[in-house]
N, C-alpha and C. Protein backbone atom coordinates (compact mmCIF):
# COMPACT_ATOMS: atom_id res chain seq x y z
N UNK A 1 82.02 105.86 62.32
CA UNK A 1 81.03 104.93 62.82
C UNK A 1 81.69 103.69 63.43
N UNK A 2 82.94 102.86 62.86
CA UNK A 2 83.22 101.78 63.26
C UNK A 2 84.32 102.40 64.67
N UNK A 3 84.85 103.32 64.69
CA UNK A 3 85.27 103.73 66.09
C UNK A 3 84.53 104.04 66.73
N UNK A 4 83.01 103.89 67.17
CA UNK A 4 81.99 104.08 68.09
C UNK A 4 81.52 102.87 68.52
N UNK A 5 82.00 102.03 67.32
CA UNK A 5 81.41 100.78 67.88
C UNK A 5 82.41 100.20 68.67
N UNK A 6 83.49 100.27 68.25
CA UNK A 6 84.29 99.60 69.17
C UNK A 6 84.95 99.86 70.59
N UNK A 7 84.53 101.76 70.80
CA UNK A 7 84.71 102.44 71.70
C UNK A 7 83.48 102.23 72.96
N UNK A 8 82.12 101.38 71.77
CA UNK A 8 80.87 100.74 72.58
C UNK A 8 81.55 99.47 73.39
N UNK A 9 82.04 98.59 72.89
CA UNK A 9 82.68 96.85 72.98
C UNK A 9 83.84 97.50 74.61
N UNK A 10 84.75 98.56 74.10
CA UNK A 10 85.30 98.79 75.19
C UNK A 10 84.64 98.97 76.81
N UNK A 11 83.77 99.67 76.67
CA UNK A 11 82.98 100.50 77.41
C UNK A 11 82.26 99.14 78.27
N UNK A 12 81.27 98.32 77.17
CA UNK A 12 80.80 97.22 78.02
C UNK A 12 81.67 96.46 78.53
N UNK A 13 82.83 95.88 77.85
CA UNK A 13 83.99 94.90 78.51
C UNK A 13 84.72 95.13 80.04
N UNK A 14 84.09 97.00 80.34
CA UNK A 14 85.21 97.48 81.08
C UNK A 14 83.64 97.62 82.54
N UNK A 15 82.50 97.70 82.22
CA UNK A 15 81.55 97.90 82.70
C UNK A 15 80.93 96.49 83.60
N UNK A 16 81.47 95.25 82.76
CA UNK A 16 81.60 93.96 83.16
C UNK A 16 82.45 94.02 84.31
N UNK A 17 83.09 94.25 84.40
CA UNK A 17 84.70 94.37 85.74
C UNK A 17 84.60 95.50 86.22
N UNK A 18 83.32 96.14 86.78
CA UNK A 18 83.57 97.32 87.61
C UNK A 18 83.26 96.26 89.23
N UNK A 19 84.49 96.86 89.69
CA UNK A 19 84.26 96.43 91.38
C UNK A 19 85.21 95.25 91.21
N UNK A 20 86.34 94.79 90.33
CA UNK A 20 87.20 93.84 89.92
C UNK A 20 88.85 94.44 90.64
N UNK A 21 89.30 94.03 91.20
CA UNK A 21 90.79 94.11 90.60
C UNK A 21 91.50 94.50 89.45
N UNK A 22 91.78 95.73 89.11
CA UNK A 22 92.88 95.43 87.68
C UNK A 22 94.39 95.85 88.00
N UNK A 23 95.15 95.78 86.47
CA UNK A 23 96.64 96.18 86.63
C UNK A 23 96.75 97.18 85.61
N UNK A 24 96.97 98.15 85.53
CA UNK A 24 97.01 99.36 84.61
C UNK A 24 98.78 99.56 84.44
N UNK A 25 98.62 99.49 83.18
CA UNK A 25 100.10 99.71 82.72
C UNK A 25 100.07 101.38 81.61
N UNK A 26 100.21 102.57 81.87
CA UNK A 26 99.89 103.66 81.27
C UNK A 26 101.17 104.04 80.69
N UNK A 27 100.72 104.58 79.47
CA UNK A 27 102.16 105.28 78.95
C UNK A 27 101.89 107.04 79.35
N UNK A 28 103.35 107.09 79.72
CA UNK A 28 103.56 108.62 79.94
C UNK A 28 104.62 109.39 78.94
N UNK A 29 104.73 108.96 77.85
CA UNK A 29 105.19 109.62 76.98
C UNK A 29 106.84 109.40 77.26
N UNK A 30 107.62 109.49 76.04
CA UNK A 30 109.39 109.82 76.05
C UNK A 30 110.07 108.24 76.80
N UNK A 31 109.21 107.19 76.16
CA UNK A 31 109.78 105.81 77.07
C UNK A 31 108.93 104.91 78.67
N UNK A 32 107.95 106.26 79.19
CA UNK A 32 108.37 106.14 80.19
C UNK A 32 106.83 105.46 80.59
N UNK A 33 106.91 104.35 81.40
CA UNK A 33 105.53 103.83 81.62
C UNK A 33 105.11 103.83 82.79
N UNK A 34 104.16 104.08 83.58
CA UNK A 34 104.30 103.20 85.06
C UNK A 34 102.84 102.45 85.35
N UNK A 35 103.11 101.41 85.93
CA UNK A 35 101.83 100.42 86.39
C UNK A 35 101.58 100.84 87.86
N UNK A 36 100.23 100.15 87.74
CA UNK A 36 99.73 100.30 89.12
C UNK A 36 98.54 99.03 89.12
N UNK A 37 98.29 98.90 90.50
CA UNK A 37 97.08 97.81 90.55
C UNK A 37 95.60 98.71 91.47
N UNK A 38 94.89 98.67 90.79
CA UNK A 38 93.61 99.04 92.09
C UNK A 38 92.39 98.55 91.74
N UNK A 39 90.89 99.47 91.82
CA UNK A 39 90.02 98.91 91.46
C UNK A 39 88.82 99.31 90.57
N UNK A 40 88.15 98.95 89.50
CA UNK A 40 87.83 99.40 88.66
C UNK A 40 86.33 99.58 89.26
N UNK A 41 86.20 101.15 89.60
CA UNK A 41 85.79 101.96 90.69
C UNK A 41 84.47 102.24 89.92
N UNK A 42 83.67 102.51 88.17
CA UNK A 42 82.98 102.52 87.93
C UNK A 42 83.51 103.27 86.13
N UNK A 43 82.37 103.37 85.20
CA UNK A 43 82.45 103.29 84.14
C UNK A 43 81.39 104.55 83.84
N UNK A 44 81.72 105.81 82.68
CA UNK A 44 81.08 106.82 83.18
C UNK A 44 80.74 107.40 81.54
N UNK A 45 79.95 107.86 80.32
CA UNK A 45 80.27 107.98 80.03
C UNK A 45 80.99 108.58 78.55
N UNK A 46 82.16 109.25 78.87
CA UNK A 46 83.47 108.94 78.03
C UNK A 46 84.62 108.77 78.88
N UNK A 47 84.35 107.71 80.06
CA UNK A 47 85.88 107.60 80.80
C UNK A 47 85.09 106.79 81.99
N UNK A 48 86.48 106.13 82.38
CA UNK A 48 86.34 105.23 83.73
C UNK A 48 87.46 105.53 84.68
N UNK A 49 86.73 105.16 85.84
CA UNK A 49 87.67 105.32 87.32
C UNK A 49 88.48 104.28 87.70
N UNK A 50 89.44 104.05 88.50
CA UNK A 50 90.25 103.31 89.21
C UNK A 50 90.46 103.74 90.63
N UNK A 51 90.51 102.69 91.52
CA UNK A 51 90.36 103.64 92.51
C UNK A 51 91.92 102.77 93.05
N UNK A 52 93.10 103.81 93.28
CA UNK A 52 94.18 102.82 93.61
C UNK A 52 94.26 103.16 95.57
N UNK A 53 94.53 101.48 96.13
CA UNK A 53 94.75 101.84 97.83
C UNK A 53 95.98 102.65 97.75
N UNK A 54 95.92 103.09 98.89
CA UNK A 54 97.18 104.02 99.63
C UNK A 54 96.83 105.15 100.49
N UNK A 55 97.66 105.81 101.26
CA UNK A 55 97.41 106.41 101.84
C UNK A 55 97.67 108.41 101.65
N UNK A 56 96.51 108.99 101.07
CA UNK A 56 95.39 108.69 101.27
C UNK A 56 95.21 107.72 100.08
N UNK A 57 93.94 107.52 99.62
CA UNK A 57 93.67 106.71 98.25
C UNK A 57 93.31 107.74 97.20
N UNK A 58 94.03 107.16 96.12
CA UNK A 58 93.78 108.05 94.79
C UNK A 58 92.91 106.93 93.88
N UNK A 59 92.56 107.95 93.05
CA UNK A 59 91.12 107.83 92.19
C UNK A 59 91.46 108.63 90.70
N UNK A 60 91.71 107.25 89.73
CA UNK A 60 92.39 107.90 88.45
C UNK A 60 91.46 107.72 87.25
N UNK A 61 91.37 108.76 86.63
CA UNK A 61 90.14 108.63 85.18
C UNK A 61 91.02 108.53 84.01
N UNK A 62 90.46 107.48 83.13
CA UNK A 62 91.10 107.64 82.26
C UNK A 62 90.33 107.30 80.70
N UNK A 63 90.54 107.62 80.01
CA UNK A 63 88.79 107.42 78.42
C UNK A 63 89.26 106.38 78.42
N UNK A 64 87.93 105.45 77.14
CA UNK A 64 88.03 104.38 76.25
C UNK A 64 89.04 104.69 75.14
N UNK A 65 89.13 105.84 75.02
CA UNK A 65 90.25 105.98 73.63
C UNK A 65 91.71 105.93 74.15
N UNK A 66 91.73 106.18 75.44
CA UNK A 66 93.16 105.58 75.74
C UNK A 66 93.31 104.19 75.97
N UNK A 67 92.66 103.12 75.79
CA UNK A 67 92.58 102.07 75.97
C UNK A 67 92.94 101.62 74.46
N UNK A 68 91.75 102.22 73.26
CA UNK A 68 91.68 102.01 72.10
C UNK A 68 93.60 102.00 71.41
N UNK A 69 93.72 103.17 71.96
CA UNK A 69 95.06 103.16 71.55
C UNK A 69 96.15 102.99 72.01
N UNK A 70 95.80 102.20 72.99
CA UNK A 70 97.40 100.81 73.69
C UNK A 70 97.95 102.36 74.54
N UNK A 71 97.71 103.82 75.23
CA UNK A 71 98.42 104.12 75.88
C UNK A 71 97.78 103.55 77.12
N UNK A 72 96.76 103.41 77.31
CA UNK A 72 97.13 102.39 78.56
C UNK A 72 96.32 101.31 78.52
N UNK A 73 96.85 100.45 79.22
CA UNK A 73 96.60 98.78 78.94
C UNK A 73 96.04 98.32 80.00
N UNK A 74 94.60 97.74 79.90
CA UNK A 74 94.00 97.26 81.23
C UNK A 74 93.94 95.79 81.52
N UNK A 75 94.35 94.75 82.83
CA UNK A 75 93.72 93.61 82.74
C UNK A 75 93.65 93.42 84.45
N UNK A 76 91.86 92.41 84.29
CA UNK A 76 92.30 92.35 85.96
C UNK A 76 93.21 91.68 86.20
N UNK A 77 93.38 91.13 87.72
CA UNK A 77 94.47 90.41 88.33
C UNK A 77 94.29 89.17 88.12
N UNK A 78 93.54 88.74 87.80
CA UNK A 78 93.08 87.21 87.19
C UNK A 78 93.73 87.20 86.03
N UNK A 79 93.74 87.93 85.17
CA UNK A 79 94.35 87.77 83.71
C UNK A 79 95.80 87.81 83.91
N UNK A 80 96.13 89.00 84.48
CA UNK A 80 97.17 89.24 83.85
C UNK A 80 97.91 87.70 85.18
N UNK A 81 97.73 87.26 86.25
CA UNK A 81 98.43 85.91 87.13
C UNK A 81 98.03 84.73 86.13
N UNK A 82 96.88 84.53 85.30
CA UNK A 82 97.09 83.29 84.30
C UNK A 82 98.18 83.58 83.31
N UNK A 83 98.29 84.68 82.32
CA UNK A 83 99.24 84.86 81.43
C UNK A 83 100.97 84.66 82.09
N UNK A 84 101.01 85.62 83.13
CA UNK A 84 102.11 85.10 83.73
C UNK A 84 102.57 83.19 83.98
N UNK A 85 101.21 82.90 84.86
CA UNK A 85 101.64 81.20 84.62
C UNK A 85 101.77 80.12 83.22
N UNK A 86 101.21 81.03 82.28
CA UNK A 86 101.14 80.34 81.01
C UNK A 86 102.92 80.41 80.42
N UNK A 87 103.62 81.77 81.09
CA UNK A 87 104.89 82.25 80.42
C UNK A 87 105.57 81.72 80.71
């Protein structure tokens, strides 16, 4: 029950910032991480989109439970350029 609720808290927090800027930092297992920046394309659910530019443009899903459990880490670009100036 208390992982539904908080998998709820995710869901709205992430539903707030659809059409935002974010920076996705994902773990890929054995060390290995990679970030990306795009846009938080919509909220669906058990999972949300990103839609990253490029050519062509890719469009990445990923659950609330990967969030829940730090493999990947979301903040928009507002957050994560204040934390940087705070460092």
């Amino acid at each position: 029950m208390k992982g539904t609720v908080i998998l709820d808290a995710i869901k709205r927090r992430l539903s707030d910032i659809v059409g935002e800027k974010v920076y996705i930092t994902a773990n890929q297992g054995r060390r290995k991480r990679s970030s990306l920046t795009g846009i938080l394309e919509g909220t669906y659910r058990s999972l949300f989109t990103v839609l990253v530019p490029g050519t062509p443009p890719t469009r990445l899903s990923f659950t609330y439970s990967d969030v829940l459990t730090r493999a990947v880490i979301i903040q928009t670009v507002k957050e994560k350029d204040e934390a940087a100036a705070i460092s």
